[in-house]
PDB file of N, CA and C in Angstrom:
ATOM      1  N   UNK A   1      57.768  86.783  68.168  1.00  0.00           N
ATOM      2  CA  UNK A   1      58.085  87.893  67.302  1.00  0.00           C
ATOM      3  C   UNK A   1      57.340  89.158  67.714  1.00  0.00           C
ATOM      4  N   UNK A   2      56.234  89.475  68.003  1.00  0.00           N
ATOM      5  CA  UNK A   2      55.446  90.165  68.561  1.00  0.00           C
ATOM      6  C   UNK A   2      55.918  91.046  69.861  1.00  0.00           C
ATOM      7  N   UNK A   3      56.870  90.239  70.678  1.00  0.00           N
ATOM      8  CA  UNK A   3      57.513  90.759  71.581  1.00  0.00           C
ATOM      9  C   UNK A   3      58.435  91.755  71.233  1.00  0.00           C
ATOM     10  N   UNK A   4      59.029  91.750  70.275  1.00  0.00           N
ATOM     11  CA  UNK A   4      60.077  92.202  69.657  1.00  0.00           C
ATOM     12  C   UNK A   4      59.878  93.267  68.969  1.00  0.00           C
ATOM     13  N   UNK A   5      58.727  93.238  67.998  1.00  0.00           N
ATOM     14  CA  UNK A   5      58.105  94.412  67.690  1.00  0.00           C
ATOM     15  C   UNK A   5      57.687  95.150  68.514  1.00  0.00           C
ATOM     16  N   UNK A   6      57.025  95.271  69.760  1.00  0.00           N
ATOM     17  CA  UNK A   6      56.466  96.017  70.656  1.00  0.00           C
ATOM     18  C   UNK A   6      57.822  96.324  70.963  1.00  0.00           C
ATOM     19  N   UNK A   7      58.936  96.324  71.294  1.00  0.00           N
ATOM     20  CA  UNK A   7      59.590  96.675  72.213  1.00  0.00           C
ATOM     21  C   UNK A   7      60.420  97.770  71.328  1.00  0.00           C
ATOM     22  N   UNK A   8      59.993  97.312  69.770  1.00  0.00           N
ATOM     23  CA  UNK A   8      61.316  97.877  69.151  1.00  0.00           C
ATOM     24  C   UNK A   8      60.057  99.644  68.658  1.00  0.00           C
ATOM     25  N   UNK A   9      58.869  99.826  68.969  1.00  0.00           N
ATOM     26  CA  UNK A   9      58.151 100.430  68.812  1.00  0.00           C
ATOM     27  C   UNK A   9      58.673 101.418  69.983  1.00  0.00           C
ATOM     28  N   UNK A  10      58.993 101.293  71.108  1.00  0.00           N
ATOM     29  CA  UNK A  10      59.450 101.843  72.532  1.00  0.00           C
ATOM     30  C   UNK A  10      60.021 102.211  72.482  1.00  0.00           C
ATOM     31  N   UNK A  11      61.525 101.596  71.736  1.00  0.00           N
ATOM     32  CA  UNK A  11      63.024 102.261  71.995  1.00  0.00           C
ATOM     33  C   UNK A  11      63.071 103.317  70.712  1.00  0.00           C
ATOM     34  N   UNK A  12      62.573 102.925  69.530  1.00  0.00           N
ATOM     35  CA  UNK A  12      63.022 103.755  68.783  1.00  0.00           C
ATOM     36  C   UNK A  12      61.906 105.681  69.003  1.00  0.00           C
ATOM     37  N   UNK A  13      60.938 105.534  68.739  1.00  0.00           N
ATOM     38  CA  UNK A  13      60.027 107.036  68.677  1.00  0.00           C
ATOM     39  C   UNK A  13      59.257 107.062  69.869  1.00  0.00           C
ATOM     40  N   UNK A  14      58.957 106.972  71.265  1.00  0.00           N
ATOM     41  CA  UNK A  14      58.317 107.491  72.265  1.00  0.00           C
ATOM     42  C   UNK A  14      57.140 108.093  71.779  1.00  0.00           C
ATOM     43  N   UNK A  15      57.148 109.301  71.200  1.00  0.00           N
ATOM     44  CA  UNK A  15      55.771 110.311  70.786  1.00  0.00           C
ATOM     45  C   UNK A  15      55.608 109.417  69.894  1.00  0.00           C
ATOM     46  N   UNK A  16      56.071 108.746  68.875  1.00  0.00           N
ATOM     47  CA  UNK A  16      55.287 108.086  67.824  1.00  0.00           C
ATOM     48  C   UNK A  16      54.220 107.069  68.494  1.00  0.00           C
ATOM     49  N   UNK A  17      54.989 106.145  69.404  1.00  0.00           N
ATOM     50  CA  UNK A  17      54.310 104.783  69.864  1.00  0.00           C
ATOM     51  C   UNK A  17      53.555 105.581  71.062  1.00  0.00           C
ATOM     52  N   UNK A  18      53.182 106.860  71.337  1.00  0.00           N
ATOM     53  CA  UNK A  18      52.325 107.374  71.977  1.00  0.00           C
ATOM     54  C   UNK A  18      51.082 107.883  71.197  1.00  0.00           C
ATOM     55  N   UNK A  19      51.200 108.414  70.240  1.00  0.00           N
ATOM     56  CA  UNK A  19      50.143 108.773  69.105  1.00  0.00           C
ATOM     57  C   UNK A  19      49.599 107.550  68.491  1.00  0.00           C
ATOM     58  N   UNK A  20      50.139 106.500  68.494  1.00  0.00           N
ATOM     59  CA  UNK A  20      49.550 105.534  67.677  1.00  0.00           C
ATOM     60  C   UNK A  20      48.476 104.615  68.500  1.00  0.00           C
ATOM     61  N   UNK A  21      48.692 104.724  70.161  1.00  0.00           N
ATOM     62  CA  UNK A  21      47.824 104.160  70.662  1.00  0.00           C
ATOM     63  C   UNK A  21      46.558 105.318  70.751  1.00  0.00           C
ATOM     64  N   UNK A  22      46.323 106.011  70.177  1.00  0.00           N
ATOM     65  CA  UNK A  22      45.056 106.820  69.900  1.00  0.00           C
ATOM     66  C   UNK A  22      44.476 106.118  68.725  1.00  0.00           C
ATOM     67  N   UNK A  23      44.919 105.224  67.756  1.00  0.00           N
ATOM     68  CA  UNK A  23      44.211 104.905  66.809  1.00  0.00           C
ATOM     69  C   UNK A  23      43.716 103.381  67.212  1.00  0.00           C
ATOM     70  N   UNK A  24      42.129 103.308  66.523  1.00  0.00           N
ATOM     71  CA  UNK A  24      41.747 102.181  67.009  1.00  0.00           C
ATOM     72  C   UNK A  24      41.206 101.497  65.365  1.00  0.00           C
ATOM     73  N   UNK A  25      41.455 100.219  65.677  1.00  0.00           N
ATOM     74  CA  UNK A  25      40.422  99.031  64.240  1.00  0.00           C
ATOM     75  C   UNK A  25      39.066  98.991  64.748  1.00  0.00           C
ATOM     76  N   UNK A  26      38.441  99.342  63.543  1.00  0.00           N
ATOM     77  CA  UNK A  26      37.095  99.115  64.050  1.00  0.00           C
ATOM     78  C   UNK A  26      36.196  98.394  63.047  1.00  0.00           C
ATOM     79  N   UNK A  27      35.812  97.498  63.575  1.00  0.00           N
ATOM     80  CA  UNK A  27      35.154  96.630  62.299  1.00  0.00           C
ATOM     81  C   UNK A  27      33.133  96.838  62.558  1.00  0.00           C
ATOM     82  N   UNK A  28      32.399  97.010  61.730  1.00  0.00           N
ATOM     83  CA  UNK A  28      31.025  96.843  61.216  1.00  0.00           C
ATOM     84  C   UNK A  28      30.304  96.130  60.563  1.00  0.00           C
ATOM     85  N   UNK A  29      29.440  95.409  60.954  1.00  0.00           N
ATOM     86  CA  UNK A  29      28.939  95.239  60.011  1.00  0.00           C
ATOM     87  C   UNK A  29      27.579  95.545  59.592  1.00  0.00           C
ATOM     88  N   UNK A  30      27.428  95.452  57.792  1.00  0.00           N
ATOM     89  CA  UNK A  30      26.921  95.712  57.046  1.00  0.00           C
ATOM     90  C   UNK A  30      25.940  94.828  56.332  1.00  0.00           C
ATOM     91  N   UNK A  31      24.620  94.869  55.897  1.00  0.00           N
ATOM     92  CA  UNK A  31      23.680  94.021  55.428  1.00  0.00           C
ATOM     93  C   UNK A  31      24.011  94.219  54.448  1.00  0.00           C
ATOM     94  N   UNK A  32      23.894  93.437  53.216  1.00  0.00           N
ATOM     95  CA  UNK A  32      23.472  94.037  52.198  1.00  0.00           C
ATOM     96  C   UNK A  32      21.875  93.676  51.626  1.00  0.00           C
ATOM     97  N   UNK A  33      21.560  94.967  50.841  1.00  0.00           N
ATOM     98  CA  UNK A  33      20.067  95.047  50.613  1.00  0.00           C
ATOM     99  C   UNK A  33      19.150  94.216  49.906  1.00  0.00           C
ATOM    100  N   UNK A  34      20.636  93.811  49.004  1.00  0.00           N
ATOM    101  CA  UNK A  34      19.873  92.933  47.958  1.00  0.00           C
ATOM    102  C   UNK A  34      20.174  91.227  48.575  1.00  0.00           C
ATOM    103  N   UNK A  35      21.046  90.613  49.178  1.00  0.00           N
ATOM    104  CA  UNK A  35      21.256  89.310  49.486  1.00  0.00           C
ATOM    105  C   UNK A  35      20.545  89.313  50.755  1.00  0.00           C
ATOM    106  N   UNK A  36      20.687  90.682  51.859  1.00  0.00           N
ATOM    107  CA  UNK A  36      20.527  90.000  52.889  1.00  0.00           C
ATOM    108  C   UNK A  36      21.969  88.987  54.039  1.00  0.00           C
ATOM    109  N   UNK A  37      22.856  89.208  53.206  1.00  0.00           N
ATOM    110  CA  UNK A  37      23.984  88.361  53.429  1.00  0.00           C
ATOM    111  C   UNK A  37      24.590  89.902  54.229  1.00  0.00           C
ATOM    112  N   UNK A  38      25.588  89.696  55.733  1.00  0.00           N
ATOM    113  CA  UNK A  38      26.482  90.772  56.238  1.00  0.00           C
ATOM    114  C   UNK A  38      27.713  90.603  55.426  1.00  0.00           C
ATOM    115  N   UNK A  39      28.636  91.782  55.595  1.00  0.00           N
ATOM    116  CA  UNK A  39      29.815  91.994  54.905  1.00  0.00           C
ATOM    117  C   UNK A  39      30.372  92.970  56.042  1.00  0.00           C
ATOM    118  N   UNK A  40      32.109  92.969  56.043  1.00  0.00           N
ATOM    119  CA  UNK A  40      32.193  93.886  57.530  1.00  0.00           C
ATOM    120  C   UNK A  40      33.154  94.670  56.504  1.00  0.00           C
ATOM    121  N   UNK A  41      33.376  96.132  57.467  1.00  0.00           N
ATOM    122  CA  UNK A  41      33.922  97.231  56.670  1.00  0.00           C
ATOM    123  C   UNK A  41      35.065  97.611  57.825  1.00  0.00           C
ATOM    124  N   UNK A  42      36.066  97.383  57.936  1.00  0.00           N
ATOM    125  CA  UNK A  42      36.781  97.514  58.864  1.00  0.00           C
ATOM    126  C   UNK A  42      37.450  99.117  57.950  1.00  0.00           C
ATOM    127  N   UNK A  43      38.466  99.559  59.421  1.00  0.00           N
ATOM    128  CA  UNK A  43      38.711 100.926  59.500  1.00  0.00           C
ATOM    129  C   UNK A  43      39.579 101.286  60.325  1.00  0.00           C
ATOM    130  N   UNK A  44      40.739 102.097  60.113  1.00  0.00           N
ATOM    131  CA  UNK A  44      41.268 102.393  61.333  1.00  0.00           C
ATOM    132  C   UNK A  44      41.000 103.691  61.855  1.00  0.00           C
ATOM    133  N   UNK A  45      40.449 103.937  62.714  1.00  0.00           N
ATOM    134  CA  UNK A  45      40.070 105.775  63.025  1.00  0.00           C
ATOM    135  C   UNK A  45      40.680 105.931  64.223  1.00  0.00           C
ATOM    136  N   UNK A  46      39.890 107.168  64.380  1.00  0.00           N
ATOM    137  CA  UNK A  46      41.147 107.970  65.931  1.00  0.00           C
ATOM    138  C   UNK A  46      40.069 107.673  66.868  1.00  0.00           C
ATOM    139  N   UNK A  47      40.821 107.459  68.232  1.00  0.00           N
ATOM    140  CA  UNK A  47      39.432 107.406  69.354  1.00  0.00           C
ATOM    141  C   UNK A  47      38.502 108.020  69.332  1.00  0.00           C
ATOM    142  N   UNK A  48      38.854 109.286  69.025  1.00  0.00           N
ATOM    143  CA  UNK A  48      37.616 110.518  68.791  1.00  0.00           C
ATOM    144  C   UNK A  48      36.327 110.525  68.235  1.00  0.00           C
ATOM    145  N   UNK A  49      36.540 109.237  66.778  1.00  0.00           N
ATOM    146  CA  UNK A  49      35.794 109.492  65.939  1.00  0.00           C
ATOM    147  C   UNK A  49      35.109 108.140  65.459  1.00  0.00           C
ATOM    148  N   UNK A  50      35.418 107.126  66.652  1.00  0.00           N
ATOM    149  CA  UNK A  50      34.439 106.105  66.461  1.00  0.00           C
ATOM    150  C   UNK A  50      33.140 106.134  66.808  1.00  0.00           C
ATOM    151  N   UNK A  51      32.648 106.870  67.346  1.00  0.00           N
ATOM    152  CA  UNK A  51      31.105 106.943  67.299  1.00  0.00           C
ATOM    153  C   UNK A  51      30.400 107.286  65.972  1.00  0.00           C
ATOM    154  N   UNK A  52      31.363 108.603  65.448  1.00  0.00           N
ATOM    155  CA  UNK A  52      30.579 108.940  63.918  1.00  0.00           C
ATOM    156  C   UNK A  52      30.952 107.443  63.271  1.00  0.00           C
ATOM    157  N   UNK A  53      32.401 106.880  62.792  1.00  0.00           N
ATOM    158  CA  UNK A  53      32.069 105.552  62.202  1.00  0.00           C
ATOM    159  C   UNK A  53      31.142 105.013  62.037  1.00  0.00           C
ATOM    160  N   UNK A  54      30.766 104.801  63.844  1.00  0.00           N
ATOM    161  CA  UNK A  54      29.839 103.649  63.865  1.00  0.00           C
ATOM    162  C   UNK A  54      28.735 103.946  63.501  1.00  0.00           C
ATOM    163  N   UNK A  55      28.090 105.463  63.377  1.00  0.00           N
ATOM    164  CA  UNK A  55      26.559 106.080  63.148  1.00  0.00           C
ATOM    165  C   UNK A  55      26.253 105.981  61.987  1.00  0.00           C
ATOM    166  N   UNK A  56      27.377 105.574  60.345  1.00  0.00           N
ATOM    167  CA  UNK A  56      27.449 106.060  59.496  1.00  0.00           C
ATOM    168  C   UNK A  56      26.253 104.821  58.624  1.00  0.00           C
ATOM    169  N   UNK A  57      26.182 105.068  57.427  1.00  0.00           N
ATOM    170  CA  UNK A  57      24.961 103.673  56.898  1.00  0.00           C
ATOM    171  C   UNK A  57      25.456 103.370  55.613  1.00  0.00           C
TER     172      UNK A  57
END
C-alpha cells in the first residue's frame, strides 16, 4: 500500500510532494522532574528549524 501512496503523491501535485519533503518528524526526549521517568515530544518542523526544536527545554 505504501507504494501506491508514494506514487499517487507524484502524479497528482509535483510542488506539493516537493515542499513536503522539507518537513521533517522529530522526536525528543524529555525527563520529567518529578519521576525522573523520559516522555518523548514528537513534532513535525521544517528542516530549517530543527536545531531550535531541539535547543528548546
Amino acid at each position: 500500500m505504501a507504494k501506491a501512496a508514494k506514487t499517487a503523491i507524484k502524479t497528482k501535485d509535483a510542488k506539493a510532494a516537493a515542499e513536503a519533503k522539507n518537513w521533517t518528524k522529530v522526536i525528543r526526549a524529555v525527563r520529567s522532574p518529578k519521576t525522573g521517568a523520559y516522555t518523548f515530544k514528537e513534532a513535525i518542523v521544517h528542516k530549517d528549524k530543527i536545531k531550535e526544536f531541539l535547543a528548546q527545554k
